[in-house]
Protein backbone atom coordinates (compact mmCIF):
# COMPACT_ATOMS: atom_id res chain seq x y z
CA UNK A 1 30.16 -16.82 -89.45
CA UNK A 2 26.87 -18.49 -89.76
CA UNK A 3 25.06 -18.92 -86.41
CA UNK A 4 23.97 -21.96 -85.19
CA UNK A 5 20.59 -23.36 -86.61
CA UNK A 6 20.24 -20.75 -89.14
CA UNK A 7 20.49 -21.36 -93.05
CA UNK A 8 23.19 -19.86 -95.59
CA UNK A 9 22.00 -17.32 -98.04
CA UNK A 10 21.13 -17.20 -101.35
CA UNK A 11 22.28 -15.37 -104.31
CA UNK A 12 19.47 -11.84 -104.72
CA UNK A 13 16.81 -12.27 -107.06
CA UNK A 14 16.85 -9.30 -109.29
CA UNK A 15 13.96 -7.84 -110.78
CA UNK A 16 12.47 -5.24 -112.55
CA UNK A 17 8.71 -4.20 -111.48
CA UNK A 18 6.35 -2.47 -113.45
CA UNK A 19 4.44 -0.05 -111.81
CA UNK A 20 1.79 2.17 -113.58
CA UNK A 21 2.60 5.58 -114.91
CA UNK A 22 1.32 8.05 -116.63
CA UNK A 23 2.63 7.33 -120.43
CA UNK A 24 2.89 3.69 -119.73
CA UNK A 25 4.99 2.15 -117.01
CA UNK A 26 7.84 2.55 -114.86
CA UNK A 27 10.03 -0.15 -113.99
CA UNK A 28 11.18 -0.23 -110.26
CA UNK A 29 14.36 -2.31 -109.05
CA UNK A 30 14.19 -4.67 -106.66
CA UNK A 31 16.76 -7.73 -104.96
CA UNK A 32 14.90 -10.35 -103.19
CA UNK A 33 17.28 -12.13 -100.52
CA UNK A 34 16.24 -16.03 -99.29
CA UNK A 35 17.35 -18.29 -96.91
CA UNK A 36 18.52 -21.22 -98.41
CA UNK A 37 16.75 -24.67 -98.22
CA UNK A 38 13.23 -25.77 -98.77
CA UNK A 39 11.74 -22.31 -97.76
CA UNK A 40 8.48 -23.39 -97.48
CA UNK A 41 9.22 -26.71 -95.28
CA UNK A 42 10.41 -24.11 -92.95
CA UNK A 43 7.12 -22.83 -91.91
CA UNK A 44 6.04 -19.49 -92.09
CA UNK A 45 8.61 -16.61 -92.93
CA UNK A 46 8.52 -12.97 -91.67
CA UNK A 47 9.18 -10.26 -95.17
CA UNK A 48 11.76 -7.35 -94.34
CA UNK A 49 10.81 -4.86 -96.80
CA UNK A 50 14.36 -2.25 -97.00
CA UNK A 51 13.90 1.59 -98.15
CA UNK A 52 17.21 2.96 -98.89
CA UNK A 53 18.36 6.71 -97.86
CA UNK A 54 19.14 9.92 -100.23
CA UNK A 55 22.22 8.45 -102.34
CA UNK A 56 21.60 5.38 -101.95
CA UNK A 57 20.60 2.68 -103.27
CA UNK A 58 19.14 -1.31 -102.20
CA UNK A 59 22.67 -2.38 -102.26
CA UNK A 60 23.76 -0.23 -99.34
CA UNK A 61 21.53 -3.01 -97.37
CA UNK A 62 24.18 -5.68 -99.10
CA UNK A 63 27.72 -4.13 -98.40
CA UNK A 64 30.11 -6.67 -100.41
CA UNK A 65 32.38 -6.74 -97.35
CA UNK A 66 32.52 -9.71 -95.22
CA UNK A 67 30.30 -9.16 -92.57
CA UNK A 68 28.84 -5.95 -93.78
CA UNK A 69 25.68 -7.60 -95.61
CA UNK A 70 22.37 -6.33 -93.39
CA UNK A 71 20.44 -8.65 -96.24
CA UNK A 72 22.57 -11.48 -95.50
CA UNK A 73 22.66 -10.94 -91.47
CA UNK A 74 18.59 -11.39 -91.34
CA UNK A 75 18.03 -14.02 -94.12
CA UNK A 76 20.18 -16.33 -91.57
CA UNK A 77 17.76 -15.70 -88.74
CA UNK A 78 15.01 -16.87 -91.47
CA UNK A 79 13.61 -13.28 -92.73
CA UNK A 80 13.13 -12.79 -96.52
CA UNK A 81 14.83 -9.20 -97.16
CA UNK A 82 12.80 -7.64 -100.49
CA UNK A 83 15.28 -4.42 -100.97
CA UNK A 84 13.89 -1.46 -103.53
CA UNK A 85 15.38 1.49 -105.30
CA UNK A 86 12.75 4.09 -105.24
CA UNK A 87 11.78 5.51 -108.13
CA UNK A 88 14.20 7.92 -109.29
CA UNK A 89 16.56 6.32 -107.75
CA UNK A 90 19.72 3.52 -108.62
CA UNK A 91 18.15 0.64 -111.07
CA UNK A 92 14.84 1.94 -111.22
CA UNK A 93 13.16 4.46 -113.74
CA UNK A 94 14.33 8.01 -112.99
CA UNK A 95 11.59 10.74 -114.36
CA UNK A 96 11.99 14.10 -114.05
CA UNK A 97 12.30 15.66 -110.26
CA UNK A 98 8.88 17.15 -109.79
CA UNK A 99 6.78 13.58 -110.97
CA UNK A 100 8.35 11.82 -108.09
CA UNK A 101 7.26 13.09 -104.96
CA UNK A 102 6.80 11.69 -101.33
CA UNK A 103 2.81 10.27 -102.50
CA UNK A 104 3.98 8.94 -106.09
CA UNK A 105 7.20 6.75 -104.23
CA UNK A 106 4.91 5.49 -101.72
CA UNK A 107 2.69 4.56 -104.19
CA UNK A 108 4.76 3.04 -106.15
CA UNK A 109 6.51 1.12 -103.51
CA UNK A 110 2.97 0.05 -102.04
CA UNK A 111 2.68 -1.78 -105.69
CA UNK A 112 5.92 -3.02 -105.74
CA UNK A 113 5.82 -4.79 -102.51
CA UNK A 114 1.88 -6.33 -102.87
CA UNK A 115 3.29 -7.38 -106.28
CA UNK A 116 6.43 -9.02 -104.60
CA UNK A 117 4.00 -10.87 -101.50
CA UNK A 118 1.49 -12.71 -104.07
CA UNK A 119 4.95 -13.85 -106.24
CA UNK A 120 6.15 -15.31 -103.19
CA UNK A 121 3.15 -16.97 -101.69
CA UNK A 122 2.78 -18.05 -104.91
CA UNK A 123 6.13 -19.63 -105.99
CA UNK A 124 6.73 -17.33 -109.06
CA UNK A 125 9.33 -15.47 -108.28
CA UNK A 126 12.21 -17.20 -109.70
CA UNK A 127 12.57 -21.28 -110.32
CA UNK A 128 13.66 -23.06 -107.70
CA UNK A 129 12.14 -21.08 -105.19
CA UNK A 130 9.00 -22.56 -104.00
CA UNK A 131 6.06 -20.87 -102.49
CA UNK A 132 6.63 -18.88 -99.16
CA UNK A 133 3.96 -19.09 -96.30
CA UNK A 134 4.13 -14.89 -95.13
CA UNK A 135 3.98 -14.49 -91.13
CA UNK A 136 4.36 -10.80 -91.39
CA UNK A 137 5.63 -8.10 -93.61
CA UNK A 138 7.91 -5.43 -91.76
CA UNK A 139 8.85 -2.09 -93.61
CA UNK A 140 12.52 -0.62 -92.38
CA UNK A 141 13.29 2.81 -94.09
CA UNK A 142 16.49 4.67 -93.44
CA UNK A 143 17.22 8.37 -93.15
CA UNK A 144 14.63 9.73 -96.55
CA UNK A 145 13.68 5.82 -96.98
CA UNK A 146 11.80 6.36 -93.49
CA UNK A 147 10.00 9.26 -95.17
CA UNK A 148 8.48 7.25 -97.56
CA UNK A 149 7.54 4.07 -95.29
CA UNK A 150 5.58 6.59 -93.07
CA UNK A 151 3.82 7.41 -96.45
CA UNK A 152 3.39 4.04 -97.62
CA UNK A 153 1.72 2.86 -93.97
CA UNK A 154 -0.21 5.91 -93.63
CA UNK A 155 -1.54 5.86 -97.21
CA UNK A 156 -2.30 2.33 -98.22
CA UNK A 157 -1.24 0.23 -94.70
CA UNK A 158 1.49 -1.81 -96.62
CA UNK A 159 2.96 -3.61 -93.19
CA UNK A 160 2.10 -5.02 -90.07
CA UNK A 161 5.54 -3.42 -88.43
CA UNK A 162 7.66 -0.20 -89.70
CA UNK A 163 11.25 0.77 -88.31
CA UNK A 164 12.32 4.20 -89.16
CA UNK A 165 16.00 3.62 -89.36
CA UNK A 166 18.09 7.20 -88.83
CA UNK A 167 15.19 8.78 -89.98
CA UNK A 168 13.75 11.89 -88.36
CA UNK A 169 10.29 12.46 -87.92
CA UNK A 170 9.73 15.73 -86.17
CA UNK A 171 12.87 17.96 -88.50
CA UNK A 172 16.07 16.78 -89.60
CA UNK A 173 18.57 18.06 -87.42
CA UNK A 174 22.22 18.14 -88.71
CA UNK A 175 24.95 17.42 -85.67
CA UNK A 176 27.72 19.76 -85.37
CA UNK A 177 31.02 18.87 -84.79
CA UNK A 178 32.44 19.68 -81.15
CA UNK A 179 34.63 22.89 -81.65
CA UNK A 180 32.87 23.84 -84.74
CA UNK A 181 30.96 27.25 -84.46
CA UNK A 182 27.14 26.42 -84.80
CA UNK A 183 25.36 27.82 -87.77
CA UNK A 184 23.29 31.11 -86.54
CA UNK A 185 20.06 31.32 -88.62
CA UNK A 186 18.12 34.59 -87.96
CA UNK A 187 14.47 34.33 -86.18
CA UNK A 188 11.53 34.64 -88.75
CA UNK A 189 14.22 32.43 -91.53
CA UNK A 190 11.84 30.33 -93.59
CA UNK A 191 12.29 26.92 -92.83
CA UNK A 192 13.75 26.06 -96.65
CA UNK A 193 16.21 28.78 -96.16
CA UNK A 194 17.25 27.72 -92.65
CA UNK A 195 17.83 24.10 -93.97
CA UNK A 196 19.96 25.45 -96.72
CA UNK A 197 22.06 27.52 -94.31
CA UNK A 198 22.09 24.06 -92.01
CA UNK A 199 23.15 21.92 -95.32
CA UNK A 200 25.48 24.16 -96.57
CA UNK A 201 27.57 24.02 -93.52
CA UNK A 202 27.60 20.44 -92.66
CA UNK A 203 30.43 18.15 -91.97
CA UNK A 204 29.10 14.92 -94.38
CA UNK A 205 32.25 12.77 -93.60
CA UNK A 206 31.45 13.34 -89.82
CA UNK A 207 27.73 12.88 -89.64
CA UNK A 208 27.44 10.22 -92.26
CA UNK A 209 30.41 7.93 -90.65
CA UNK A 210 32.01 7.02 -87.04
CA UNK A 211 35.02 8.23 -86.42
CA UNK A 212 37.60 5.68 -84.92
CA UNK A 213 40.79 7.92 -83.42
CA UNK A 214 40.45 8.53 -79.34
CA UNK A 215 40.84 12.21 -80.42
CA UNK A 216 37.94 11.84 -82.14
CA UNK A 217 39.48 12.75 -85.80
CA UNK A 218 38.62 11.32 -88.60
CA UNK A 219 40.12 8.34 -89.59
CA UNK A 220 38.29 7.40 -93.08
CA UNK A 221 39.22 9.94 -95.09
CA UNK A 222 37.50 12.81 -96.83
CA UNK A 223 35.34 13.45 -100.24
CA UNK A 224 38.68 13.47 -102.74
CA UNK A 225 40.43 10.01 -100.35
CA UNK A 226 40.72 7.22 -103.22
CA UNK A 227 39.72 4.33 -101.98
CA UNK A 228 42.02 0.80 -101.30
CA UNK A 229 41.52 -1.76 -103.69
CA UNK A 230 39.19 -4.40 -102.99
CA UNK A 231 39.08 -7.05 -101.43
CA UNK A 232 36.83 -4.81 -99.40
CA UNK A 233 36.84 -4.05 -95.46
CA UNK A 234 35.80 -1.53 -93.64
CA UNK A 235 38.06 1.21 -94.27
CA UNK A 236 37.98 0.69 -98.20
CA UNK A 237 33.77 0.76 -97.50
CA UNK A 238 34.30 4.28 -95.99
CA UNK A 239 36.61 5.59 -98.35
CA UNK A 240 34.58 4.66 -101.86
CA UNK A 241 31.57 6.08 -99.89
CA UNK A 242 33.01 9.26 -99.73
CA UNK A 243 35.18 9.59 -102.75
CA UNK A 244 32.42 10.81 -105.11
CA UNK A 245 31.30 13.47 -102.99
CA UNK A 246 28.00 13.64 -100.23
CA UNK A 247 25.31 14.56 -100.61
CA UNK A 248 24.95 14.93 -103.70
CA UNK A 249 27.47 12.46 -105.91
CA UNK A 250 29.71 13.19 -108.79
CA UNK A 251 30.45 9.23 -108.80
CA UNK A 252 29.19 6.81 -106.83
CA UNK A 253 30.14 3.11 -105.22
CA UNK A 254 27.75 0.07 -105.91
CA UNK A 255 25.47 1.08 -103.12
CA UNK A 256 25.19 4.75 -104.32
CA UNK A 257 22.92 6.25 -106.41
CA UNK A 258 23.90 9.81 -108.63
CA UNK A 259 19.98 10.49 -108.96
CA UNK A 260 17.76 11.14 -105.85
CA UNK A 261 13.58 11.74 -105.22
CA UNK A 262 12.91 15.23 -106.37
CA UNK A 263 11.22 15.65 -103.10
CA UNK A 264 14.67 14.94 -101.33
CA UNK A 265 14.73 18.04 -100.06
CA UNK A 266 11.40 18.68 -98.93
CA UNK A 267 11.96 15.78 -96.66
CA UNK A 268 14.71 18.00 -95.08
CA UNK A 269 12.19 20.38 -93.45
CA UNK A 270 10.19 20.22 -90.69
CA UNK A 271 6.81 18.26 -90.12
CA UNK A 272 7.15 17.06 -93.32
CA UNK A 273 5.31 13.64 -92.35
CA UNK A 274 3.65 14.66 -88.93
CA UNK A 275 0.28 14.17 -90.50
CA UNK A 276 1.40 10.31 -91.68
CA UNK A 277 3.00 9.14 -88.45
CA UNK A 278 0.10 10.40 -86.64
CA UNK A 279 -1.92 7.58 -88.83
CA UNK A 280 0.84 4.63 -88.12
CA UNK A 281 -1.59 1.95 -86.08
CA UNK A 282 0.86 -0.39 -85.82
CA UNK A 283 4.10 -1.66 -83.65
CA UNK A 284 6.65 1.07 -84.68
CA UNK A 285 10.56 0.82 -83.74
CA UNK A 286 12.81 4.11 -84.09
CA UNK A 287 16.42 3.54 -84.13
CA UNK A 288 19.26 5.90 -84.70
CA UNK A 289 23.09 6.12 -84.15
CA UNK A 290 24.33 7.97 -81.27
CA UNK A 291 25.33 10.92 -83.75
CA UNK A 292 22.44 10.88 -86.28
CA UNK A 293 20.39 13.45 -87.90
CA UNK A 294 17.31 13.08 -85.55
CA UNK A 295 16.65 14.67 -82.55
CA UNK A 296 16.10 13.24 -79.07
CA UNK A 297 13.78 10.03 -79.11
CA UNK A 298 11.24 11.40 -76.64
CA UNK A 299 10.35 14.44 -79.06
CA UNK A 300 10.80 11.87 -82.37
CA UNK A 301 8.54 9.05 -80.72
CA UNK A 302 6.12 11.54 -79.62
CA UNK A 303 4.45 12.17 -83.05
CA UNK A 304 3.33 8.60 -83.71
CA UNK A 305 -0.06 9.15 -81.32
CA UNK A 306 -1.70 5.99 -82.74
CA UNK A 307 1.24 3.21 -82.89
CA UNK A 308 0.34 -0.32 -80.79
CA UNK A 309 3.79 -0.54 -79.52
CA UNK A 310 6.50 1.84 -79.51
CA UNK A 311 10.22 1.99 -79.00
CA UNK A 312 12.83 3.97 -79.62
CA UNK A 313 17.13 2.64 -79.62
CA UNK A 314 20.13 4.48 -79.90
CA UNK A 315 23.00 2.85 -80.98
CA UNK A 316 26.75 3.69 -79.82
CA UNK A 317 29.54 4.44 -81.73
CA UNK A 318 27.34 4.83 -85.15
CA UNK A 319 26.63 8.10 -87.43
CA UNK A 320 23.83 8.37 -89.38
CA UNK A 321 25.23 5.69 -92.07
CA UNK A 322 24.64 2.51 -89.73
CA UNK A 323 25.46 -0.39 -91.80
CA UNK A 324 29.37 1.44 -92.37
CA UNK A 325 29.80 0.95 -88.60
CA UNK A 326 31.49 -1.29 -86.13
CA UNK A 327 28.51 -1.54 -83.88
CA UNK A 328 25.98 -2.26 -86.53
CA UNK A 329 25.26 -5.52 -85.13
CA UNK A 330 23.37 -3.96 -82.68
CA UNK A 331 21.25 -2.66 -84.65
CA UNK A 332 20.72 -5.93 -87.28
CA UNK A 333 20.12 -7.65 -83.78
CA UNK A 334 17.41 -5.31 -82.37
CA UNK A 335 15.80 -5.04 -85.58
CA UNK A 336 15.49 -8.90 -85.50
CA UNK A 337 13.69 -8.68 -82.72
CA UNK A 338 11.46 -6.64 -83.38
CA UNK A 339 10.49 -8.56 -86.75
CA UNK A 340 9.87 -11.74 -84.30
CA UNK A 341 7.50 -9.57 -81.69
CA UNK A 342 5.34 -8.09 -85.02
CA UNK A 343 5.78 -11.66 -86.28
CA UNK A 344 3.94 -12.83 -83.55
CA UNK A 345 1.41 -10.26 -83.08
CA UNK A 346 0.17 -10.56 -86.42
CA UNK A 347 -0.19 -14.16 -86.17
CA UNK A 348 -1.76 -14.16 -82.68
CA UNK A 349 -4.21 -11.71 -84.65
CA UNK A 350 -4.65 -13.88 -87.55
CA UNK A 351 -5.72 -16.66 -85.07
């Protein structure tokens, strides 16, 4: 339902950015969602830049379920969503593991998006679409996509706003299952090898989606559940998520991806981006579901020593997958928020 005052949605944009590389270019994918109308008559518009997690890819921030569209939710409160496969990742050019590591997809990204910004204060990004007056641009990376956004502030200071979005930033931290025996990992284990004793014994149904059932069983299905045919709701969502297998996919949905950063796993360990939050001088939001793969907010938040505002939100009844849940609303609506308060920071600053 569209709510009152806002504007319908457009169709995405897609396009193909170049980026350089080092025999040529690489070509990164990217969907631009608009409001609808005269844009520009509109006044100025925040930019929601969208980083997409480990097997996925932009489209997991445009669910085709009624409802289930976290593009569509925030271009009716009047933000442009820009959403990017990484490199290596979905649409985009795929090299081999070891080229694309945490610095290469930030750069990358960083390119990307100060391509995007001049096309769209400049009117060129498709017909039709006339030039867009920028109040702020807002970076929102979840689970490994919050990796990278920490690289792209800290490195080349992309956004005026980032919101790590089920992303860890102190050591991703699998949940357990209640009445599952907890993985023992020996003192003095390296960290690699305790995060491949941690991986290989995780529940991916159960961390990656809310569970429905009062018993608290599962009620979506497992990796081998064939999914309902389409038209699609929740449940079907679920089910095609799973189906080709998680983490790592033998087939995936529209929102998946079968390739993944080669530095996928690094981003597993711990610390990996201590040194890059630390650098983050700007408003900062950390959000996860109540089961997630982060741990509490006080030690997550505690890293980012240099961020102008700070805030952390836990949402109920979500797993680390958000937009899959019931309660992602919450989420969509706090995130809005916090694009109006760096909105109006950065134009109070401007001034």
């Amino acid at each position: 339902m569209q709510e009152s005052g806002s504007l319908p949605p457009l169709c995405p944009v897609e396009l193909a950015v170049d980026v350089p590389a080092p025999d040529g270019a690489w070509q990164i994918a990217v969907s631009i969602h608009l409001p609808a109308g005269e844009v520009a008559s509109a006044g100025p518009r925040p930019v929601l830049v969208a980083l997409p997690g480990g097997g996925y890819n932009r489209r997991y921030f445009d669910l085709p379920a009624a409802g289930f569209s976290q593009a569509e939710h925030h271009c009716r409160q009047g933000t442009v969503v820009v959403a990017i496969d990484h490199l290596g990742v979905g649409d985009s050019t795929v090299p081999p593991p070891a080229v694309t590591t945490l610095a290469t997809l930030a750069a990358a990204n960083h390119t990307v998006v100060t391509d995007l910004l001049a096309r769209l204060r400049g009117g060129t990004v498709a017909p039709g679409v006339p030039p867009l007056e920028v109040s702020a641009v807002i970076g929102a990376g979840q689970s490994l996509g919050g990796h990278v956004l920490a690289a792209m502030q800290a490195d080349h200071r992309t956004f005026d706003g980032v919101a790590m979005l089920g992303s860890s930033m102190s050591a991703t931290t699998m949940p357990v299952r209640p009445g599952t025996p907890e993985v023992e990992i020996p003192a003095g284990t390296p960290d690699a090898d305790a995060a491949l004793l941690a991986l290989a014994n995780t529940d991916w149904p159960w961390v990656f989606h809310w569970q429905d059932s009062p018993d608290g069983a599962d009620t979506v299905g497992g990796p081998d559940a064939n999914p309902p045919a389409t038209p699609w709701d929740r449940a079907s969502l679920i089910a095609a998520d799973l189906a080709g297998g998680l983490p790592a996919r033998r087939t995936a949905p529209p929102w998946g991806s079968l390739t993944a950063p080669g530095f996928g796993f690094e981003s597993m360990l711990p610390g990996v981006v201590s040194a890059q939050i630390a650098c983050i001088d700007v408003p900062v939001l950390l959000a996860t579901g109540e089961r997630d793969v982060c741990r509490p907010l006080t030690v997550e938040l505690a890293g980012f020593v240099a961020a102008t505002d700070l805030a952390g939100f836990v949402v109920p009844r979500m797993a680390h997958m958000h937009n899959f849940a019931d309660t992602r609303g919450l989420l969509w609506e706090r995130l809005d928020a916090f694009i109006a308060h760096v909105a109006r920071a950065a134009t109070r600053s401007a001034g």
